[in-house]
PDB file of N, CA and C in Angstrom:
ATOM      1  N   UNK A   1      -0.185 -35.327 -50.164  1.00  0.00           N
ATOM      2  CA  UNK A   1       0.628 -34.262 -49.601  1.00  0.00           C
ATOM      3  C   UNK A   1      -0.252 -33.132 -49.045  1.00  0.00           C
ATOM      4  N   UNK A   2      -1.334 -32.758 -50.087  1.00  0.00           N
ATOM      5  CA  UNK A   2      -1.868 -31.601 -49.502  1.00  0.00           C
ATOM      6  C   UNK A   2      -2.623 -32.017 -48.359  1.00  0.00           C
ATOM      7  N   UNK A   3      -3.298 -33.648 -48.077  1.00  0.00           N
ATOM      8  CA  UNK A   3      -4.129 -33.868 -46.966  1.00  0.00           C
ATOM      9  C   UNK A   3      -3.450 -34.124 -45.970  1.00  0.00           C
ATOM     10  N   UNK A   4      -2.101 -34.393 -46.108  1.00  0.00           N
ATOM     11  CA  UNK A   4      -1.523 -34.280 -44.720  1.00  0.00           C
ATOM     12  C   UNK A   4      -1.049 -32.723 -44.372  1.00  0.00           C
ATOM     13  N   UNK A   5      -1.324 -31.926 -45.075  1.00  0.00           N
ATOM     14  CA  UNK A   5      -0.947 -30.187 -44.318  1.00  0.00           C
ATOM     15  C   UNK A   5      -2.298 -30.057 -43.833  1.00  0.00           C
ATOM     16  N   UNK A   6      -3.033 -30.384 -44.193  1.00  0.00           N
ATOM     17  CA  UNK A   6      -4.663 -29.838 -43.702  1.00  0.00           C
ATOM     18  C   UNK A   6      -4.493 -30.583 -42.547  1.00  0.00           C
ATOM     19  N   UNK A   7      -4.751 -31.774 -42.747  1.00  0.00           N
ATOM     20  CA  UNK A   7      -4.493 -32.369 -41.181  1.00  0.00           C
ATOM     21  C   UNK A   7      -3.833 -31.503 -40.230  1.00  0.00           C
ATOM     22  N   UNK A   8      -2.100 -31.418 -40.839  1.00  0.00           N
ATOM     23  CA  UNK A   8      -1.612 -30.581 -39.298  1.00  0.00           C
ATOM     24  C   UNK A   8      -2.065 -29.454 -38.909  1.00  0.00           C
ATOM     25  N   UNK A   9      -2.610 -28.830 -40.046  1.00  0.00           N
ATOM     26  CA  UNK A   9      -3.543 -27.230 -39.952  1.00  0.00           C
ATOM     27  C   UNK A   9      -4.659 -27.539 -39.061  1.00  0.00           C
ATOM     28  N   UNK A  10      -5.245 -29.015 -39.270  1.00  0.00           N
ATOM     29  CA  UNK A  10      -6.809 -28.922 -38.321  1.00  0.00           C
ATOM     30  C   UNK A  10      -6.334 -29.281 -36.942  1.00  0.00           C
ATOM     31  N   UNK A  11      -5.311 -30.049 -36.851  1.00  0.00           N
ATOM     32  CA  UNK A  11      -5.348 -30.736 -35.752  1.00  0.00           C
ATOM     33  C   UNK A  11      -4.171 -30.205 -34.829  1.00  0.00           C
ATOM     34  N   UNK A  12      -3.709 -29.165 -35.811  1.00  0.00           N
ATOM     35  CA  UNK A  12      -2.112 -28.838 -34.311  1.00  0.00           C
ATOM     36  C   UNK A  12      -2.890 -27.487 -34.521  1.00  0.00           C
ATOM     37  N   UNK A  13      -3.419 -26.741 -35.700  1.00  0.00           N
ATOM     38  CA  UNK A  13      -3.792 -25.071 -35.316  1.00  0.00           C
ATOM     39  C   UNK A  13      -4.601 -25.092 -33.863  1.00  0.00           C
ATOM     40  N   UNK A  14      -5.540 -25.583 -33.184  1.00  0.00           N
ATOM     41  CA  UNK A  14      -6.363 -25.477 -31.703  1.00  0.00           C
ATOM     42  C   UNK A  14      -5.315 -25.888 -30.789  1.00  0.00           C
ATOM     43  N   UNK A  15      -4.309 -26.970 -30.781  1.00  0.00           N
ATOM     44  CA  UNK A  15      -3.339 -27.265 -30.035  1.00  0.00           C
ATOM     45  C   UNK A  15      -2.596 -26.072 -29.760  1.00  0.00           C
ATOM     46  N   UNK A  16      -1.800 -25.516 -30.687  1.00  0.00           N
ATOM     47  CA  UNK A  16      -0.962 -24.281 -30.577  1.00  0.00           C
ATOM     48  C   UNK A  16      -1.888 -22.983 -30.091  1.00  0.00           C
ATOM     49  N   UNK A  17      -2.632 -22.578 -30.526  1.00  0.00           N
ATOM     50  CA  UNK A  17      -3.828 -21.996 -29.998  1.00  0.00           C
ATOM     51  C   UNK A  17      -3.817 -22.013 -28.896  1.00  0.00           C
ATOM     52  N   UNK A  18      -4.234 -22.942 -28.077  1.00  0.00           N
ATOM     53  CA  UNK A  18      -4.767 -23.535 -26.812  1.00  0.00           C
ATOM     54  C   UNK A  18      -3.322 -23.232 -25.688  1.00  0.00           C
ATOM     55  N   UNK A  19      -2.318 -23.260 -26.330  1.00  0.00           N
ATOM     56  CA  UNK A  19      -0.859 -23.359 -26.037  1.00  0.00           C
ATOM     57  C   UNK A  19      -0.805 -21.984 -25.650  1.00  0.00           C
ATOM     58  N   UNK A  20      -1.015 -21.026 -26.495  1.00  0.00           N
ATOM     59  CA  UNK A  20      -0.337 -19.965 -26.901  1.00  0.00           C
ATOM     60  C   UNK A  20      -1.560 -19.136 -25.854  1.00  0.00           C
ATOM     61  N   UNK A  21      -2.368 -19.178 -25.269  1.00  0.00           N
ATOM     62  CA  UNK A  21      -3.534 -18.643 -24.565  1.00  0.00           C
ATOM     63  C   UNK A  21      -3.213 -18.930 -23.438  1.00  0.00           C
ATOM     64  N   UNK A  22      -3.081 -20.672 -22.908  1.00  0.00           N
ATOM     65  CA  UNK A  22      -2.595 -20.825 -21.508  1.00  0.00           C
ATOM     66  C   UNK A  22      -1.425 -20.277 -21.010  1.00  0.00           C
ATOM     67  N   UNK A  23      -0.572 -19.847 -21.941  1.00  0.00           N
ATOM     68  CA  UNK A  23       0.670 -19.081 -21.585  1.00  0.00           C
ATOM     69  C   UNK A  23       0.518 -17.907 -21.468  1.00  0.00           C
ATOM     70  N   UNK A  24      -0.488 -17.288 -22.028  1.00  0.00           N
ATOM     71  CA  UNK A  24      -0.482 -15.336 -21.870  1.00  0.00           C
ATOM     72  C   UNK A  24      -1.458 -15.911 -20.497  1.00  0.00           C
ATOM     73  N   UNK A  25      -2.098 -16.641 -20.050  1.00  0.00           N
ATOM     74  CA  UNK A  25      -2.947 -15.908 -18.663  1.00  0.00           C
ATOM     75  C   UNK A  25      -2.175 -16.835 -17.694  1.00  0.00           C
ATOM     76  N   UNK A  26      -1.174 -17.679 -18.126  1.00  0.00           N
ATOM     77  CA  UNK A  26      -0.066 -18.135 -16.463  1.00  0.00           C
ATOM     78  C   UNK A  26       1.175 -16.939 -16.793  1.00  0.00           C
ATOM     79  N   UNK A  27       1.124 -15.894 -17.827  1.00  0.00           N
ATOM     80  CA  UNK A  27       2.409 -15.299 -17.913  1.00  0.00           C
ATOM     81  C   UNK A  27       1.483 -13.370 -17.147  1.00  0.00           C
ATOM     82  N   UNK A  28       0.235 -13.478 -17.276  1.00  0.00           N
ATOM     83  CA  UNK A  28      -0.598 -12.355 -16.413  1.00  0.00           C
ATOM     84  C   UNK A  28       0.545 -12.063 -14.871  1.00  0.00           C
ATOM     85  N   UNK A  29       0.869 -10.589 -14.804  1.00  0.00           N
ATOM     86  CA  UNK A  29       1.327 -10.219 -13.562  1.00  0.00           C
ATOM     87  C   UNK A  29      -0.037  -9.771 -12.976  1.00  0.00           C
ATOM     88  N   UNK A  30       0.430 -10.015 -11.291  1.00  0.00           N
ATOM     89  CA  UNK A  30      -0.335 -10.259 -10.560  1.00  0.00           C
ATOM     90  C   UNK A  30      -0.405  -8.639  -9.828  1.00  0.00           C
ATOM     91  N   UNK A  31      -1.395  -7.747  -9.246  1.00  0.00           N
ATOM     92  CA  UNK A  31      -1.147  -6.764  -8.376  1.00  0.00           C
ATOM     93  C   UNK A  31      -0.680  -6.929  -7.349  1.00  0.00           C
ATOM     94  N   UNK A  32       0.223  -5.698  -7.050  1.00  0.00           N
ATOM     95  CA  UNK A  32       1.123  -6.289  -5.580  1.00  0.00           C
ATOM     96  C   UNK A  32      -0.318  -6.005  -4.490  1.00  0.00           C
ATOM     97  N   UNK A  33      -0.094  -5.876  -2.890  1.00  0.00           N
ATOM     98  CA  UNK A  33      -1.178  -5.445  -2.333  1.00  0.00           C
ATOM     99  C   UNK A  33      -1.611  -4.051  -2.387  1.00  0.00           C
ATOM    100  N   UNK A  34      -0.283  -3.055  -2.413  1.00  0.00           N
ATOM    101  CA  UNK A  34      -0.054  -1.326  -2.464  1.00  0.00           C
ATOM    102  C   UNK A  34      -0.405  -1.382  -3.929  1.00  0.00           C
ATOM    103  N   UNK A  35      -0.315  -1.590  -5.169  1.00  0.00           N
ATOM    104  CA  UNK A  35      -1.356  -1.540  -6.282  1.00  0.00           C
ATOM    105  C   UNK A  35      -2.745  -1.646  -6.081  1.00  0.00           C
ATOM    106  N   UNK A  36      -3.267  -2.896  -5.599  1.00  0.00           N
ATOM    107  CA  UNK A  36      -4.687  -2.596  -5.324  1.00  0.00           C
ATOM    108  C   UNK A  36      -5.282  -1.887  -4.483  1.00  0.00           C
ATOM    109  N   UNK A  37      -4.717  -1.832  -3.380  1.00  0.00           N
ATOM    110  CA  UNK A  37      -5.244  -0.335  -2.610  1.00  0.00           C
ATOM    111  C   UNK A  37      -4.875   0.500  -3.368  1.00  0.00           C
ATOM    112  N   UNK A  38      -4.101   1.162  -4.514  1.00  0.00           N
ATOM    113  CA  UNK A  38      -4.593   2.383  -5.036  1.00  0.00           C
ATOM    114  C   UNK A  38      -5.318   2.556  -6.594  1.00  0.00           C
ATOM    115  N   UNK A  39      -5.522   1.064  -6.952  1.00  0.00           N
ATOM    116  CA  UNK A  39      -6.294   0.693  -7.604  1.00  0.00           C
ATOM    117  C   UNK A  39      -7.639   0.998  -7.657  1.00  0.00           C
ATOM    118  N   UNK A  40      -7.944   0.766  -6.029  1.00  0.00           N
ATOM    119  CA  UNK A  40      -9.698   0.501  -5.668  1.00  0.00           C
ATOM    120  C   UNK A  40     -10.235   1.877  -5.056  1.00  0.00           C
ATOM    121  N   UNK A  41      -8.786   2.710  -4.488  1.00  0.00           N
ATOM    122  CA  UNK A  41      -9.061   4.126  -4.490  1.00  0.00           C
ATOM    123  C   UNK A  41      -9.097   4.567  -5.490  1.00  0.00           C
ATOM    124  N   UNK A  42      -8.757   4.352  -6.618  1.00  0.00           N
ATOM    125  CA  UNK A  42      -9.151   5.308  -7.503  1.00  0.00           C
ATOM    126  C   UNK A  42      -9.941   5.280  -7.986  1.00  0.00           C
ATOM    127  N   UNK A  43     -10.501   4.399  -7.903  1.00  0.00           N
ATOM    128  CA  UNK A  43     -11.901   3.734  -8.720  1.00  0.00           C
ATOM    129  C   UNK A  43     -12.713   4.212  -7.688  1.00  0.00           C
ATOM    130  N   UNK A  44     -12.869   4.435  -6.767  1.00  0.00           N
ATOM    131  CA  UNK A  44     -13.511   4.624  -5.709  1.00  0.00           C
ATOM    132  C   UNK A  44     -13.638   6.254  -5.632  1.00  0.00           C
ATOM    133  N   UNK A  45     -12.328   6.930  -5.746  1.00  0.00           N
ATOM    134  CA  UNK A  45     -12.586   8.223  -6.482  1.00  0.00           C
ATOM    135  C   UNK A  45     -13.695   8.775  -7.481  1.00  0.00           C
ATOM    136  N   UNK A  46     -13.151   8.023  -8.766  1.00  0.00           N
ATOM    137  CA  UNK A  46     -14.163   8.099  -9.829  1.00  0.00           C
ATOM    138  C   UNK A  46     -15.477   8.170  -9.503  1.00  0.00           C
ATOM    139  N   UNK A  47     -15.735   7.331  -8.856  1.00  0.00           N
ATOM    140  CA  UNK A  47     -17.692   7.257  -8.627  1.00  0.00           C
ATOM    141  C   UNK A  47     -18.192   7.810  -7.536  1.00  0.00           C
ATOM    142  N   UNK A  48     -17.152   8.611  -6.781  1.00  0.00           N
ATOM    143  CA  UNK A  48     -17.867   9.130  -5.923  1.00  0.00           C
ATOM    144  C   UNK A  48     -18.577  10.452  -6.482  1.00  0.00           C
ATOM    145  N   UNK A  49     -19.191  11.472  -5.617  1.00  0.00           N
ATOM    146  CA  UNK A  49     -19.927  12.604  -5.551  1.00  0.00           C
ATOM    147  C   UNK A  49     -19.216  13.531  -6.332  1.00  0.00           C
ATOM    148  N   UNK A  50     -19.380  14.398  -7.179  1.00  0.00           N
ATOM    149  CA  UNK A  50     -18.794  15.454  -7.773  1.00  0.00           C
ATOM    150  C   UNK A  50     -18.784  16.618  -6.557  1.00  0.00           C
ATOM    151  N   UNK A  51     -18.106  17.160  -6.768  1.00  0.00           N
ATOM    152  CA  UNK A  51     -17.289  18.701  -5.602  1.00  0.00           C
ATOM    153  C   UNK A  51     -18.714  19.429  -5.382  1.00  0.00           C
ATOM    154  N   UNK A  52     -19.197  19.679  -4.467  1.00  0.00           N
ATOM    155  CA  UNK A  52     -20.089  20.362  -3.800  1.00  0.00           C
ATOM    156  C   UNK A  52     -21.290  19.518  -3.017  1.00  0.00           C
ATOM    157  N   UNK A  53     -21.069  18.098  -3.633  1.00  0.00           N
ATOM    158  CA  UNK A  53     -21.460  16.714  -2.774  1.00  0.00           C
ATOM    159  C   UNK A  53     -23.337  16.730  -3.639  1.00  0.00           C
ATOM    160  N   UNK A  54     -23.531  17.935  -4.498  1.00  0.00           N
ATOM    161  CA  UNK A  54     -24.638  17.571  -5.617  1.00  0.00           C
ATOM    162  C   UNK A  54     -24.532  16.155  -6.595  1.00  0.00           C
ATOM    163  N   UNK A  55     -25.745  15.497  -6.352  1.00  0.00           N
ATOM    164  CA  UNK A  55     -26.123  14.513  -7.475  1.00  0.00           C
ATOM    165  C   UNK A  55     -26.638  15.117  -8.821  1.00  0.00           C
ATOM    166  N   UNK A  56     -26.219  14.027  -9.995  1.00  0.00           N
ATOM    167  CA  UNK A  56     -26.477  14.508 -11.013  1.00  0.00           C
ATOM    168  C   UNK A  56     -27.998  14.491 -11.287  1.00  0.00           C
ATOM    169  N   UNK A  57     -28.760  15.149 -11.762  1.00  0.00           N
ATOM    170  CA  UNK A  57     -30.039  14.842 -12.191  1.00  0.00           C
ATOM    171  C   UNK A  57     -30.644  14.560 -13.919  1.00  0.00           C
ATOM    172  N   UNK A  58     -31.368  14.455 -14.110  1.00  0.00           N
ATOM    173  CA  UNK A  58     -32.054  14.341 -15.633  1.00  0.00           C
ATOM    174  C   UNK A  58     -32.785  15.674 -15.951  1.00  0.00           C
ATOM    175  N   UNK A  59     -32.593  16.528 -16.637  1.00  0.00           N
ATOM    176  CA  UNK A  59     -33.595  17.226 -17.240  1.00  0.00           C
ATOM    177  C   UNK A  59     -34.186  16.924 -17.770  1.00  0.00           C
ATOM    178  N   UNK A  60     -35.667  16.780 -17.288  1.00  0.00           N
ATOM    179  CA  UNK A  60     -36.883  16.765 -18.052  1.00  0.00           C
ATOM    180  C   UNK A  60     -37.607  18.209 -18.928  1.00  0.00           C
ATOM    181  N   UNK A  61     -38.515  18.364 -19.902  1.00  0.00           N
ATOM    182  CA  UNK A  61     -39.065  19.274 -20.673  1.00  0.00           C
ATOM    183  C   UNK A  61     -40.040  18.938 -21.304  1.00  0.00           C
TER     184      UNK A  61
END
């Protein structure tokens, strides 16, 4: 009795697993096109130049 629960534990736990994974990334929503254009602007925001168009530098001492 107990070696047939281990069995279904070894051999269906990666099955269901495997199950339960391919379904969260075919169940992933997709960006529309107007999401990623303001997606990549904003990100594009972020890394640009801080306000006065100065780079950051390192203080050395």
């Amino acid at each position: 009795m107990a070696d047939n629960f281990w069995f279904m534990v070894v051999a269906l736990g990666p099955v269901l697993l495997g199950g339960a994974i391919a379904y969260a990334l075919l169940q992933r929503r997709r960006l529309s096109p107007g999401e990623e254009r303001r997606q990549e602007k904003a990100v594009e925001d972020l890394y640009d130049k801080p306000p006065g168009g100065r780079e950051p530098h390192s203080h050395s001492r």
